[in-house]
Protein backbone atom coordinates (compact mmCIF):
# COMPACT_ATOMS: atom_id res chain seq x y z
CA UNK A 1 0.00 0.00 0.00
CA UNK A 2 1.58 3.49 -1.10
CA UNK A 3 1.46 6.74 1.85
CA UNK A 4 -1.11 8.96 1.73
CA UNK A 5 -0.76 12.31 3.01
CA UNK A 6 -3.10 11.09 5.90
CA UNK A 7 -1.34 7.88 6.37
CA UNK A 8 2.06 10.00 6.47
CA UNK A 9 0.01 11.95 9.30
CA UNK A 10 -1.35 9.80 11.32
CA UNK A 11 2.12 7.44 11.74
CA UNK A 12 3.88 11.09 12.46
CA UNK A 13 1.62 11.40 14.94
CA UNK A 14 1.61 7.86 16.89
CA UNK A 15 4.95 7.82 16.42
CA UNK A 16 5.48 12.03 18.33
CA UNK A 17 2.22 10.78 21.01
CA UNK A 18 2.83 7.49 21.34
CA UNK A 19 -0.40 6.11 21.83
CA UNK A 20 -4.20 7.90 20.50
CA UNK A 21 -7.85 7.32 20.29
CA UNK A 22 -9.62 6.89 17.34
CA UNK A 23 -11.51 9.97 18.36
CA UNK A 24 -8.17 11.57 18.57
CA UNK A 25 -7.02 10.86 14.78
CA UNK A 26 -10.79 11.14 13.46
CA UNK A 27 -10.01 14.98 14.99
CA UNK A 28 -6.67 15.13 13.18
CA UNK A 29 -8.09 14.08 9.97
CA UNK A 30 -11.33 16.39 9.97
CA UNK A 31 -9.40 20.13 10.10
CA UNK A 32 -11.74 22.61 8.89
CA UNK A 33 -14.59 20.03 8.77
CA UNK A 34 -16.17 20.35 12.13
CA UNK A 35 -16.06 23.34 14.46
CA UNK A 36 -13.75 23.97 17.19
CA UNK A 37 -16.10 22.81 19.89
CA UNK A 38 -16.94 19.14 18.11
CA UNK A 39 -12.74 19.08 17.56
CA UNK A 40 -12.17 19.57 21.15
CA UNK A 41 -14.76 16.56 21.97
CA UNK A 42 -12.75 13.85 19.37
CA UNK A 43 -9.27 15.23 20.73
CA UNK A 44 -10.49 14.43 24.33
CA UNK A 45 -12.68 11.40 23.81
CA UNK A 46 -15.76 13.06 25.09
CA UNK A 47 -18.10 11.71 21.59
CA UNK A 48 -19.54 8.36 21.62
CA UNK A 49 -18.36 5.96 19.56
CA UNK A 50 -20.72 6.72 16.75
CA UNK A 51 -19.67 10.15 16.76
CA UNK A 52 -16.47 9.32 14.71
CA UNK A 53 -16.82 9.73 10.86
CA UNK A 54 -16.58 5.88 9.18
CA UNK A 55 -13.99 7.10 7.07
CA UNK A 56 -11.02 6.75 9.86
CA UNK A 57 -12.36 4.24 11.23
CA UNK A 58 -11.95 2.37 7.47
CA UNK A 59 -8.46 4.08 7.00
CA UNK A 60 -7.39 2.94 10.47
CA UNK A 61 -8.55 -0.57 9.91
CA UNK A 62 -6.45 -0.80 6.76
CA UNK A 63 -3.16 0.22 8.32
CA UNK A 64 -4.04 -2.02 10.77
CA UNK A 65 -4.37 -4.88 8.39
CA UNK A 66 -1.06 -3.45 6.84
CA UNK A 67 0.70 -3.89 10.59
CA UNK A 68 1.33 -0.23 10.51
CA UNK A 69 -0.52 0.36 13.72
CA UNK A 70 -1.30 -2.15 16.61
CA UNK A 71 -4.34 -1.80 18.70
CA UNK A 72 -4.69 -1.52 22.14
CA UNK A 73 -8.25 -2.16 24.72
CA UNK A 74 -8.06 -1.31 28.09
CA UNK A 75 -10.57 -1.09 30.58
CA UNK A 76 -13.25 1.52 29.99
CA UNK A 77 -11.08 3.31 27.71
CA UNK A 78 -11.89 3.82 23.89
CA UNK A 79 -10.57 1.54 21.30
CA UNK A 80 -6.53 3.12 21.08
CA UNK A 81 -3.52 2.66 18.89
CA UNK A 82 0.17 2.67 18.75
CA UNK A 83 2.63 2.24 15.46
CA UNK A 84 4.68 -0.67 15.53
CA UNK A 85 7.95 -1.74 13.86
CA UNK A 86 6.69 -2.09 10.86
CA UNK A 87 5.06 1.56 11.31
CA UNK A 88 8.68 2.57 11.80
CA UNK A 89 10.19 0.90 9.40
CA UNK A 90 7.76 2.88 6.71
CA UNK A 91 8.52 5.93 7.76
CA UNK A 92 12.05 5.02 7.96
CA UNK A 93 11.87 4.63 4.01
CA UNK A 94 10.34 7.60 3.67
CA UNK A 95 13.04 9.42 5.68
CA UNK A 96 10.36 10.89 8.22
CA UNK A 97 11.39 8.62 11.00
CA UNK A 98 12.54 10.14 14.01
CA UNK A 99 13.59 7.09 16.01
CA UNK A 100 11.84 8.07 18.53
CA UNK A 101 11.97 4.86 21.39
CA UNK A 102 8.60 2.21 21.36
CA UNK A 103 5.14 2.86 23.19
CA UNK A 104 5.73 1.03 26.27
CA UNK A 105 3.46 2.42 29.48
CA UNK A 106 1.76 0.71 32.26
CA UNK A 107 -1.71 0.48 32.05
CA UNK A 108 -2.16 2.81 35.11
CA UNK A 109 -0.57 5.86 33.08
CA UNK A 110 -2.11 5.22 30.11
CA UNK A 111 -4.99 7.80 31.24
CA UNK A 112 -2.30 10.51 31.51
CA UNK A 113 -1.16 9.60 28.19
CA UNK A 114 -4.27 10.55 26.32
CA UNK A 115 -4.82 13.22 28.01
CA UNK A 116 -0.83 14.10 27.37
CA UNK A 117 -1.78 13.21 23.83
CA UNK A 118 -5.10 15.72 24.04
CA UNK A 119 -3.96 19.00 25.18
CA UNK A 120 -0.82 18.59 22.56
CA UNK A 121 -3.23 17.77 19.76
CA UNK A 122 -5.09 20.74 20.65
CA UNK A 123 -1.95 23.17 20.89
CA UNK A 124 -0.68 22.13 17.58
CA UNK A 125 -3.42 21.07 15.57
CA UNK A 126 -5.99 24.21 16.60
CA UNK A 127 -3.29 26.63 17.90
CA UNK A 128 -0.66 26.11 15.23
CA UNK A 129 1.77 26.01 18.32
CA UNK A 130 5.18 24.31 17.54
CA UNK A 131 4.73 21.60 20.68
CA UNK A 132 7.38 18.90 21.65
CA UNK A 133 7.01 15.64 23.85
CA UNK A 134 8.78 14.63 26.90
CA UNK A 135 10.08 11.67 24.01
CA UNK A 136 11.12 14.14 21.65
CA UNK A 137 13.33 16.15 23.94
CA UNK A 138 15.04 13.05 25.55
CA UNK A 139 15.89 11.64 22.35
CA UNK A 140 17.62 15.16 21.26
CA UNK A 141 19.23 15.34 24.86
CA UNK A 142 22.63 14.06 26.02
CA UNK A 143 21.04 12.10 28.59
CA UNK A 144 20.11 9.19 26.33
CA UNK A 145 23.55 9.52 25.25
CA UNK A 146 24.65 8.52 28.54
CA UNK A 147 22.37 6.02 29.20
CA UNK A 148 19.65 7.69 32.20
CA UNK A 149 16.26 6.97 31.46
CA UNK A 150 13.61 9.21 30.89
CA UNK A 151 11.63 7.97 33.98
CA UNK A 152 14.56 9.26 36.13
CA UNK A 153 14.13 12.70 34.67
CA UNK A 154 11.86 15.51 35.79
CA UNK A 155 11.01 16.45 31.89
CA UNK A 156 7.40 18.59 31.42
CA UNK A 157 4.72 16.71 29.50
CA UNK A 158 5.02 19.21 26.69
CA UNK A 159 6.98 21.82 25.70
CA UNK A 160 5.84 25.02 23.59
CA UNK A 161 8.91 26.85 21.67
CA UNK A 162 8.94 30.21 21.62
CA UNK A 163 11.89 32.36 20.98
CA UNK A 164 11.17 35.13 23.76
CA UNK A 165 8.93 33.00 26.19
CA UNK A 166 9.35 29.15 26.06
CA UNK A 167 6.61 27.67 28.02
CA UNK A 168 6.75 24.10 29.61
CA UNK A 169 3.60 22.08 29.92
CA UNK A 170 2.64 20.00 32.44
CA UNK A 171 -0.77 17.61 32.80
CA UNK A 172 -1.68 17.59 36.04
CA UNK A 173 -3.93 14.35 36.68
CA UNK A 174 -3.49 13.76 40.82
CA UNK A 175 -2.53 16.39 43.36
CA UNK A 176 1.09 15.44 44.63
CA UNK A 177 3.29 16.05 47.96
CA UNK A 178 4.29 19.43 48.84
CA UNK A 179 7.76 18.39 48.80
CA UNK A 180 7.66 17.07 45.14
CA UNK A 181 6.21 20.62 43.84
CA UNK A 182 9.05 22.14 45.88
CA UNK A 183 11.74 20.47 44.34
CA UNK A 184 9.91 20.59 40.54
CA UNK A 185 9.53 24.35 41.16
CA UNK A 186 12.38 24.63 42.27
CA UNK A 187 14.52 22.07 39.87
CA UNK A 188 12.21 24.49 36.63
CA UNK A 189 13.97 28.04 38.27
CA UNK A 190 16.84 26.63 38.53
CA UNK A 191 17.99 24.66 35.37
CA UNK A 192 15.47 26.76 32.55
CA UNK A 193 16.32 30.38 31.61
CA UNK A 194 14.64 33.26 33.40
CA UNK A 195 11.84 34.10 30.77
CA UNK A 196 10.74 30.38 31.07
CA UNK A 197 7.37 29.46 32.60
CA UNK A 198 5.44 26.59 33.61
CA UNK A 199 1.56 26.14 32.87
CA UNK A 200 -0.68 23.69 34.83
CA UNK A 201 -3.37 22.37 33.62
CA UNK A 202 -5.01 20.89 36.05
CA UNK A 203 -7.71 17.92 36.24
CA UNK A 204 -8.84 17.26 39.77
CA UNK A 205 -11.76 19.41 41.37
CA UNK A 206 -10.37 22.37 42.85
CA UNK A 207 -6.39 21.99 42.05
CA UNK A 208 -5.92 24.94 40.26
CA UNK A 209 -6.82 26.46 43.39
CA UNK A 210 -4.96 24.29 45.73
CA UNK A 211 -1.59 24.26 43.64
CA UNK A 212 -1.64 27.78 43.30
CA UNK A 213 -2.04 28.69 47.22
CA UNK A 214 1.13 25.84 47.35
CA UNK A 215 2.64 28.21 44.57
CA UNK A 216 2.60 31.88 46.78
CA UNK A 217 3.54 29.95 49.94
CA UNK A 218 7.03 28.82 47.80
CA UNK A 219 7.43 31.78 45.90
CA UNK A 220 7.04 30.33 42.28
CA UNK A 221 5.88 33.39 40.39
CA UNK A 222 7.01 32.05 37.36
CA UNK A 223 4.04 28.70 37.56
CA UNK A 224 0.57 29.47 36.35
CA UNK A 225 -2.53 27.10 36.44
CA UNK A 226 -5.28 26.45 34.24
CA UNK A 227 -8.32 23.95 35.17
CA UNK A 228 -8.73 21.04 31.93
CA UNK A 229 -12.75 22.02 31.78
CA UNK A 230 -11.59 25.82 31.27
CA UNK A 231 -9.01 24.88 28.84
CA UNK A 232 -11.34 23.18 27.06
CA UNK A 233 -14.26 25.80 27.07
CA UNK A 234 -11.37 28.46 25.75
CA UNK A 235 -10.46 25.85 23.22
CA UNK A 236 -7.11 25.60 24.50
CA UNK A 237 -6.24 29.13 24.74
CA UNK A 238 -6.67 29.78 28.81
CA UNK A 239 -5.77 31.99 30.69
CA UNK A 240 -3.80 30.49 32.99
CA UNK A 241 -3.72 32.36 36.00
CA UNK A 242 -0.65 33.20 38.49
CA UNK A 243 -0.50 33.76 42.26
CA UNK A 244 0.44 37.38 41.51
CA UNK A 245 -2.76 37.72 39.77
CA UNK A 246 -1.09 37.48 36.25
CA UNK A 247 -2.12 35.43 33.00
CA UNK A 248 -1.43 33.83 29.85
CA UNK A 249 -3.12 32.98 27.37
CA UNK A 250 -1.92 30.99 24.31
CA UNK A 251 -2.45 30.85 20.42
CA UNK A 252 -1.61 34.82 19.71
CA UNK A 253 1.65 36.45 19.23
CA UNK A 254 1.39 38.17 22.38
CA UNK A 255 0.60 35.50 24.75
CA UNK A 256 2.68 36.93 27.75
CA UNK A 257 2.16 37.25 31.43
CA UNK A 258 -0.89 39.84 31.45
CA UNK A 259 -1.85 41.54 34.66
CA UNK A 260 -5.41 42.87 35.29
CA UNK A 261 -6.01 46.38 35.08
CA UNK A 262 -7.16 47.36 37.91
CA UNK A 263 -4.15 45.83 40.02
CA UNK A 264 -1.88 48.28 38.57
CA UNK A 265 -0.53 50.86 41.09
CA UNK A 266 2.53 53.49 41.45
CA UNK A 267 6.01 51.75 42.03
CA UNK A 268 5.36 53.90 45.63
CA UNK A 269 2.97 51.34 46.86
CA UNK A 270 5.03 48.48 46.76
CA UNK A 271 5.31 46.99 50.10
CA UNK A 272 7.99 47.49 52.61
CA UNK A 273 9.09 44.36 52.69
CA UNK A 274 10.03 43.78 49.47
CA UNK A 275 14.19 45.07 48.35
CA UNK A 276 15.33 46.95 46.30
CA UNK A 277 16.30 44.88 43.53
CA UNK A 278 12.32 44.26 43.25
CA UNK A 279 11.61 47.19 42.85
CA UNK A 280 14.07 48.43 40.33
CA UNK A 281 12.31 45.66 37.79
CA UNK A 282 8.76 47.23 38.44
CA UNK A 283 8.45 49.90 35.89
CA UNK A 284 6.48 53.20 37.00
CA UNK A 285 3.38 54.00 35.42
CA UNK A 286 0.82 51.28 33.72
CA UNK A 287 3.18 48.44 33.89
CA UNK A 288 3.79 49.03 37.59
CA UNK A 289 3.39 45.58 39.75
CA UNK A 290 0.48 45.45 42.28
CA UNK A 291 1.67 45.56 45.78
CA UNK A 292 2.61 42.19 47.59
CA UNK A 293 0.23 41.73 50.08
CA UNK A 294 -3.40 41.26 48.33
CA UNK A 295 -2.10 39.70 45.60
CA UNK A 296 -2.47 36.14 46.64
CA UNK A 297 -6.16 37.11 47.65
CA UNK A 298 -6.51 38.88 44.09
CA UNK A 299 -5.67 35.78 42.31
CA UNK A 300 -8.50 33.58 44.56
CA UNK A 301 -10.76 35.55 43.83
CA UNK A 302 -9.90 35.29 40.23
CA UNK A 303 -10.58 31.48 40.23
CA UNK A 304 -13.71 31.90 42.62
CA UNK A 305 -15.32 34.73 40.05
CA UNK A 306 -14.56 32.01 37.26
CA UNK A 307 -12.00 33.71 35.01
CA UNK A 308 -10.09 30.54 34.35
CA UNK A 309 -13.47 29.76 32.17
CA UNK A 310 -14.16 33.38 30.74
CA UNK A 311 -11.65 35.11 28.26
CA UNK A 312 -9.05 37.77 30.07
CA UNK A 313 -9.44 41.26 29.72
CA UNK A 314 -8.88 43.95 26.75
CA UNK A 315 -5.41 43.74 25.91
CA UNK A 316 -5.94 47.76 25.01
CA UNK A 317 -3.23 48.74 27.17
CA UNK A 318 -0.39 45.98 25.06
CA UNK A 319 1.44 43.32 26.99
CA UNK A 320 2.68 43.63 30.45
CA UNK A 321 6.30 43.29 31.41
CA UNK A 322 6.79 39.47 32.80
CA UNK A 323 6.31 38.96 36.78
CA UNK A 324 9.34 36.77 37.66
CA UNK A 325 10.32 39.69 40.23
CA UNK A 326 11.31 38.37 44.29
CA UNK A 327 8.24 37.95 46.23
CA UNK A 328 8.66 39.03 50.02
CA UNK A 329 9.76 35.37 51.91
CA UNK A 330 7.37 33.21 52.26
CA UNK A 331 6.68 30.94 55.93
CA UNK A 332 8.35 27.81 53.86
CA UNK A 333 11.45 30.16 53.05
CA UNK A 334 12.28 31.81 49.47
CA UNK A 335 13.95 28.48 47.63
CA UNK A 336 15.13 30.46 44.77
CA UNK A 337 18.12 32.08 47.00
CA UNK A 338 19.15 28.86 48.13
């Protein structure tokens, strides 16, 4: 059987994901066909099964009769697929393969996966966003080189390139230990460049919240969180909110930390406690930074009022400068001076 250009995009895209749903390539292959919202639906597996168009589930049936993709059933998860070697091997002819390492995941992540799998789809395929894997990057890095494995390295879920604000990604499925975020946050300040910063998108009730009150008691100004059923409602676009009472949102050229309008206030008001150094990066005027003590307050009452779900403010005013300024130390100590 000769490549099609859908063939060619479909084994790109097992081969970059890993493992997807038929939903997931039926919302690959329909572009333009369906709106947004419906798109959103296939790339997260919210349609029932006879909401898929017959034609990739045909297509998909003959590259699996081909052995160019394996199935996969798990329990009370949609039919899903992975290429195999002889996937590979195609592509490999075709000089598109990017020997990226086999599909290989315990059952128990393979939840995280799709949902891995989702957001990406909907970065790249609705936001045009150039988006990279956790597999991707460790196959580019030196670590492979020297033999660690991936599953001993703290790399994001996705990655976003951008040259002036590189974003890291990461799915957030299950709330973990204080500690762990304290090391991640701290491990993402430390080894990333300064205009680096980390979205959440988080999928338990109230952990956007949560996470970001764990956030402003460690200091990470530079993490922001978005809940997955606001993501989704924004089709993919946020805002993701930080403790400072910042936000981003994505798919425009001037997705940058935003602040709120009516938090802006004279370079004067900034508390006392803050130094000097903070308040040298805080321009005067509109692009001033609101002053350190409601701010934390400000931003919970963002999430309570619903903004993660409702598109952020005019953008009249053009982007604000980015908040990765010193917050005033925090109970738990300031871990970026250590």
């Amino acid at each position: 059987m000769n490549l099609t250009k859908n063939s060619i995009k479909v084994l790109l895209a097992l081969e970059k994901w890993g493992i997807l749903s038929l939903g997931q390539v039926d919302g690959m292959l329909c572009g333009m066909k369906v709106d947004s919202k419906k798109r959103i639906e296939l790339f997260f597996n919210s349609k029932p099964r006879n909401g898929y168009r017959g034609g990739t589930y045909k297509a998909m049936s003959r590259w699996e009769t081909e052995c160019w993709v394996q199935p996969r059933v798990y329990t009370n998860l949609p039919r899903l697929y992975t290429l195999t070697q002889v996937g590979h091997e195609v592509l490999w002819k075709d000089n598109k393969n990017k020997k990226y390492s086999f599909y290989e995941t315990a059952e128990i992540l393979v939840r995280h996966e799709l949902t891995v799998s989702a957001v990406g789809l909907v970065l790249s395929e609705m936001l045009g966003l150039r988006v990279s894997t956790e597999t991707e990057r460790y196959a580019d890095s030196k670590f492979k080189e020297k033999g660690i494995k991936l599953s001993d390295l703290d790399f994001s879920d996705l990655w976003i390139e951008d040259p002036v604000q590189p974003k890291a990604v990461e799915v957030e499925r299950t709330q973990k230990s204080a500690k762990r975020y304290a090391k991640l946050w701290r491990g993402y300040r430390k080894d990333l460049p300064p205009n680096v910063v980390v979205l959440y998108i988080v999928c338990f009730p109230g952990g956007a919240k949560r996470l970001m009150r764990r956030a402003e008691k460690l200091g990470a100004d530079h993490v922001y969180f978005c809940d997955l059923e606001a993501f989704k409602s924004s089709l993919g676009r946020g805002p993701f909110v930080g403790y400072r009472g910042g936000w981003i949102t994505l798919g425009s050229a001037t997705d940058r930390p935003q602040r709120p309008a009516s938090r802006r206030v004279p370079v004067e008001s900034l508390s006392a406690g803050q130094d000097a150094s903070a308040r040298d990066r805080h321009p005067t005027g509109p692009c001033a930074a609101p002053s350190r003590p409601a701010v934390g307050t400000h931003s919970l009452q963002l999430l309570q009022q619903g903004l993660f779900a409702s598109p952020p403010p005019s953008r009249a005013n053009g982007p604000r400068p980015h908040p990765l300024s010193s917050p005033s130390p925090s109970p738990e100590g300031d871990w970026r001076n250590n």
